[in-house]
Protein backbone atom coordinates (compact mmCIF):
# COMPACT_ATOMS: atom_id res chain seq x y z
CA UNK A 1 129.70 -31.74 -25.57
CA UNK A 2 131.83 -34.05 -27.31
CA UNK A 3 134.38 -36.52 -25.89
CA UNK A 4 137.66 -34.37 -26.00
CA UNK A 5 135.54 -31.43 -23.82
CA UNK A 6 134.32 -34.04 -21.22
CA UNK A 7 137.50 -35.16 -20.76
CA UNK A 8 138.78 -31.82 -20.52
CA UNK A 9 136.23 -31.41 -17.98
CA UNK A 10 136.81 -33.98 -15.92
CA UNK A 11 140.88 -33.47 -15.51
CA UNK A 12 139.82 -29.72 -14.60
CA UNK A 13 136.91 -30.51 -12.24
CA UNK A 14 138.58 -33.32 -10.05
CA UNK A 15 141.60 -31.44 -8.58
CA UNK A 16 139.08 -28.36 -8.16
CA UNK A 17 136.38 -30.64 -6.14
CA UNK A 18 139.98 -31.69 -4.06
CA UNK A 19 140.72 -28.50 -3.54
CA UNK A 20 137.50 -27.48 -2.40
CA UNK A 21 137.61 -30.56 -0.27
CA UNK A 22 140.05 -29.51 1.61
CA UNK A 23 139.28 -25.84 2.06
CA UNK A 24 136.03 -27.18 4.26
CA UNK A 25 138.28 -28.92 6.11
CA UNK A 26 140.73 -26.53 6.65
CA UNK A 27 137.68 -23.80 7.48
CA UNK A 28 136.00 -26.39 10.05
CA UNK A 29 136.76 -25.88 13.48
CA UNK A 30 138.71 -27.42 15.78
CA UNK A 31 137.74 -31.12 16.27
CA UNK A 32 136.67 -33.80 14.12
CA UNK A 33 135.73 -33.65 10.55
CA UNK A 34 134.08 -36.72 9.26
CA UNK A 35 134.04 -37.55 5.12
CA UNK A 36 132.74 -40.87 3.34
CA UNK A 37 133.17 -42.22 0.00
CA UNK A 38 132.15 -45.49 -1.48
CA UNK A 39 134.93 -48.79 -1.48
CA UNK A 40 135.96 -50.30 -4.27
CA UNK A 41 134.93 -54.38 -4.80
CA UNK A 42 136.52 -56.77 -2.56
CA UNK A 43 137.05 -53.97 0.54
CA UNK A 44 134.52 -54.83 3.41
CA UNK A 45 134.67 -54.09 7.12
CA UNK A 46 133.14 -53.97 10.50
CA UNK A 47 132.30 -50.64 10.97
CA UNK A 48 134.90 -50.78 13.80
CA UNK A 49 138.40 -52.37 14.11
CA UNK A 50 138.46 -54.52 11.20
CA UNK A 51 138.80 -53.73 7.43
CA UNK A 52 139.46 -56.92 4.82
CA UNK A 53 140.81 -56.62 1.14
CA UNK A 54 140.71 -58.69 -1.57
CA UNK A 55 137.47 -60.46 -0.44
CA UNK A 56 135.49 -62.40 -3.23
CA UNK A 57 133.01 -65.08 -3.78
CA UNK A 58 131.96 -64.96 0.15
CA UNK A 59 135.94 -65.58 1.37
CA UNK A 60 137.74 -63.15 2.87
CA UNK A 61 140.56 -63.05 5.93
CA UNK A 62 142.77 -65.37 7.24
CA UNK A 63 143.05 -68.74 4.76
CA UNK A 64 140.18 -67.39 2.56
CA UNK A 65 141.94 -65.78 0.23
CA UNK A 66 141.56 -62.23 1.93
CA UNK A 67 143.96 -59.75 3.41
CA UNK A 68 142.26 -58.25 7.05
CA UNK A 69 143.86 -55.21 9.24
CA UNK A 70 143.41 -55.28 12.42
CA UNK A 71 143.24 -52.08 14.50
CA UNK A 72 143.02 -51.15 17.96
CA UNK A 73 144.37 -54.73 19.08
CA UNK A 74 143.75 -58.64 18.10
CA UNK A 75 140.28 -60.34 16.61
CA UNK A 76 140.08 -64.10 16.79
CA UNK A 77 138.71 -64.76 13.58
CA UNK A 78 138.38 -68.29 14.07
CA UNK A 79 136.42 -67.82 17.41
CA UNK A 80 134.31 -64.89 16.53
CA UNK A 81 132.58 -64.10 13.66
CA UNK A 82 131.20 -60.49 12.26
CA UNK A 83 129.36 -59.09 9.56
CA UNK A 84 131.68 -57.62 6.57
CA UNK A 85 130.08 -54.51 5.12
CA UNK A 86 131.23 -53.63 1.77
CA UNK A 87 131.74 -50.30 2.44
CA UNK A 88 131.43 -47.14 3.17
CA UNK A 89 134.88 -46.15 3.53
CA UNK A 90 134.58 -43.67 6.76
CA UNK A 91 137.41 -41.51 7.35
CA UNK A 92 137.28 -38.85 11.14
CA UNK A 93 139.71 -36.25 10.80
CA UNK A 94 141.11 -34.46 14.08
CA UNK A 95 141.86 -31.05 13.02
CA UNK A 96 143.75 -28.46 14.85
CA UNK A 97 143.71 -24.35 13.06
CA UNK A 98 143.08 -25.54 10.10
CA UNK A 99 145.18 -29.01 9.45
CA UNK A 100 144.87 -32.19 10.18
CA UNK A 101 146.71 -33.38 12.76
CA UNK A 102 146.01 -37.40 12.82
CA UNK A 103 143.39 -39.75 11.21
CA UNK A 104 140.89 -42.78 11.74
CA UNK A 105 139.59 -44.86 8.82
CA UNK A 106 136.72 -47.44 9.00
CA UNK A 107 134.70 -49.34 6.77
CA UNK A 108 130.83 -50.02 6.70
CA UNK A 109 129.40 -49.32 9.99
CA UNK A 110 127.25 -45.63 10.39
CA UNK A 111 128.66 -42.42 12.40
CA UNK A 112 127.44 -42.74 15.88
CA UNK A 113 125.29 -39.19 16.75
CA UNK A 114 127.75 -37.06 18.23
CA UNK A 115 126.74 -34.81 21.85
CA UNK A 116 125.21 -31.91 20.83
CA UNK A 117 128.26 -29.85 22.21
CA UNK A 118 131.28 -31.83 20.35
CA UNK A 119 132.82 -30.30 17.95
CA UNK A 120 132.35 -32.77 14.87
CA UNK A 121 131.89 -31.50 11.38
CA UNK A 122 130.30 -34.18 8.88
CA UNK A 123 131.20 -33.18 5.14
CA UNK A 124 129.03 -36.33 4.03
CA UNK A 125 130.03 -38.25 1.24
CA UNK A 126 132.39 -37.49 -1.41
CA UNK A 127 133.30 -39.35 -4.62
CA UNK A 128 135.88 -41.51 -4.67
CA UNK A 129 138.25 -39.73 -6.76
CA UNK A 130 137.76 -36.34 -4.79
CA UNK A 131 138.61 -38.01 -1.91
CA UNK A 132 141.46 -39.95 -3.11
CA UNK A 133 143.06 -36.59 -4.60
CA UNK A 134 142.19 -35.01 -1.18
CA UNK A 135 144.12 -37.45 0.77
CA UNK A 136 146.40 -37.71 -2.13
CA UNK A 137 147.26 -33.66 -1.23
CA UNK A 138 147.38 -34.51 2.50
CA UNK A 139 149.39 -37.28 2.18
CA UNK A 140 152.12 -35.09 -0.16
CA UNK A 141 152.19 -32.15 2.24
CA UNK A 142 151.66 -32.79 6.01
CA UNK A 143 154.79 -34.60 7.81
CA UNK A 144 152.32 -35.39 10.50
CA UNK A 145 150.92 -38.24 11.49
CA UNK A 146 147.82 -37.40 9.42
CA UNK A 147 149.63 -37.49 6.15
CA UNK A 148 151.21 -41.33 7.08
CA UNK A 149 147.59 -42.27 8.10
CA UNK A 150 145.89 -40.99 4.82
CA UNK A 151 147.22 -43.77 2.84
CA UNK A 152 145.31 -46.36 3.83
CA UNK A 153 141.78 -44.99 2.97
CA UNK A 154 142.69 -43.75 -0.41
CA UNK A 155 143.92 -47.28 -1.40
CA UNK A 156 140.24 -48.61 -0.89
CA UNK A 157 138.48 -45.84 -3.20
CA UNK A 158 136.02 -47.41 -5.78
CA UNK A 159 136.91 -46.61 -9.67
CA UNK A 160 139.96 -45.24 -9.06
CA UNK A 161 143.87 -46.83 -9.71
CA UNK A 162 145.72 -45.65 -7.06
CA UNK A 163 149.13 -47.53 -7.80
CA UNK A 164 150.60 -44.71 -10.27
CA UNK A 165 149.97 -42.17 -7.54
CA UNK A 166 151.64 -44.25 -4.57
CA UNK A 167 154.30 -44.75 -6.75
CA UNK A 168 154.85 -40.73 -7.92
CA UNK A 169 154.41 -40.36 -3.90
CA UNK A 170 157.59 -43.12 -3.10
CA UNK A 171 159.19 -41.54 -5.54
CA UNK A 172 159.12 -37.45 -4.43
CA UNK A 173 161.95 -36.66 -2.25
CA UNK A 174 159.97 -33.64 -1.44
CA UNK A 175 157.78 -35.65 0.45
CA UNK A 176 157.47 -37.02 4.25
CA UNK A 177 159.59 -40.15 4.66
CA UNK A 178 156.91 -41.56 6.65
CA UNK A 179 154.18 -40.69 3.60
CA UNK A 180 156.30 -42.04 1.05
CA UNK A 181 157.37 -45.54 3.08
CA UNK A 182 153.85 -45.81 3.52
CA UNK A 183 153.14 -45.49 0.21
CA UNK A 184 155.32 -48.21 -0.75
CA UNK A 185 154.02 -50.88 1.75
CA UNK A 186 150.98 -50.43 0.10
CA UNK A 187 152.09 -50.15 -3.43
CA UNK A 188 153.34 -53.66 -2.18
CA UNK A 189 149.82 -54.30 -1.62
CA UNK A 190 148.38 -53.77 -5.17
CA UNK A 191 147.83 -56.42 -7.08
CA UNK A 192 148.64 -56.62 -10.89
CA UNK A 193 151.98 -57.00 -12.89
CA UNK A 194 152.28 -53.48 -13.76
CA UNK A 195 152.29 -52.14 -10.05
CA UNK A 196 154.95 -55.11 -9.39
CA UNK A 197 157.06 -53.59 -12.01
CA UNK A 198 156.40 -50.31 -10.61
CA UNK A 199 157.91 -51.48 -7.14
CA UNK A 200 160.22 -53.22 -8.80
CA UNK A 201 162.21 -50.35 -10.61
CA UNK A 202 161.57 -48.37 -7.26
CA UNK A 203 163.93 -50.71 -5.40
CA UNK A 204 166.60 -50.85 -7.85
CA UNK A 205 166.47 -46.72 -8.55
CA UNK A 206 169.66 -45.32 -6.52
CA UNK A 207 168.20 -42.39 -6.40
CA UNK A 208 165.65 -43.40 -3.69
CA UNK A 209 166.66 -43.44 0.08
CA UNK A 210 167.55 -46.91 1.81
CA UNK A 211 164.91 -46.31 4.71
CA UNK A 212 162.17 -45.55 1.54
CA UNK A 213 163.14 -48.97 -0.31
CA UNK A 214 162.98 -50.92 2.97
CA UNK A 215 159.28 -50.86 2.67
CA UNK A 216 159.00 -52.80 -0.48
């Protein structure tokens, strides 16, 4: 197979695996769906309530060098310290008929054994750009509170530049409002000139709305 096919290949397979992605979710039932994929350098968390980006050389959160989220209330970093996995990314889905209705992301950590009665579906691990295009889909579709949290994960996918995409995403007026202001915090985020240009022409197109632009 030479190098024009595999490339072929590989533009036809990774919306398919996506696609495919998301039909197991959509045919799960009603609960939570669990998927993991692998983080790219720098992302580390807790397994819990913290994820930090940007770590290197051993330094990461506040005055190292590091950006760290906080969820589910405040960490005193400089009372308290905690092992930084690098990775997995963890993302639990809750899915109602078919959609998903809100999500939770983590980083490093392992899935706690659920009851033998809940209703959790485990989908295992996924590669990083399957994922990202799945959450990519989500993210372009659902006005829910699912498509404004699927953001975050795909933003810490290994191998794969996510800027373009958040920027195609801020850009679609088809989209949520709440998708596509999400997507431009976190094209904010990105580092390198060419997403800063990206953000840059964003905020002075007059074709985007106000509430959109506000995020940058």
């Amino acid at each position: 197979m030479n190098g024009r096919l595999v490339l072929a290949w590989a533009l036809v397979a990774g919306p398919a695996a996506a696609q495919r992605l998301g039909a197991r979710v959509a045919a799960a039932p009603d609960g939570t769906v669990r998927l993991s994929f692998a983080a790219r350098p720098g992302v580390c968390g807790n397994g819990r309530n913290v994820i930090a980006l940007e770590c290197a050389g051993g330094g990461c959160g506040w005055g190292r060098g590091g950006h760290t989220i906080m969820l589910d209330g405040g960490f005193g970093g400089d009372e308290v310290e905690y092992d930084c996995e690098p990775g997995p990314v963890r993302v639990s889905l809750t899915v109602r008929t078919g959609r998903v209705q809100s999500l939770r992301t983590y980083v490093g950590g392992r899935w706690v054994t659920p009851p033998r009665d809940a209703a959790v579906t485990d989908l295992g691990t996924a590669s990083p750009r399957d994922a990202v295009d799945f959450l990519l889909g989500l993210a372009t579709r659902e006005d829910t509170r699912g498509g404004e949290e699927a953001i975050l994960p795909l933003t810490m996918a290994d191998s794969v530049t996510v800027w373009p995409m958040l920027l195609k995403l801020a850009r679609d007026d088809r989209a949520p409002a709440r998708t596509r202001r999400q997507a431009v915090f976190w094209l904010g985020q990105a580092a390198g000139d060419a997403a800063t240009r990206g953000l840059a022409d964003l905020v002075d197109d007059g074709d985007v709305d106000r509430d959109v632009k506000e995020q940058a």
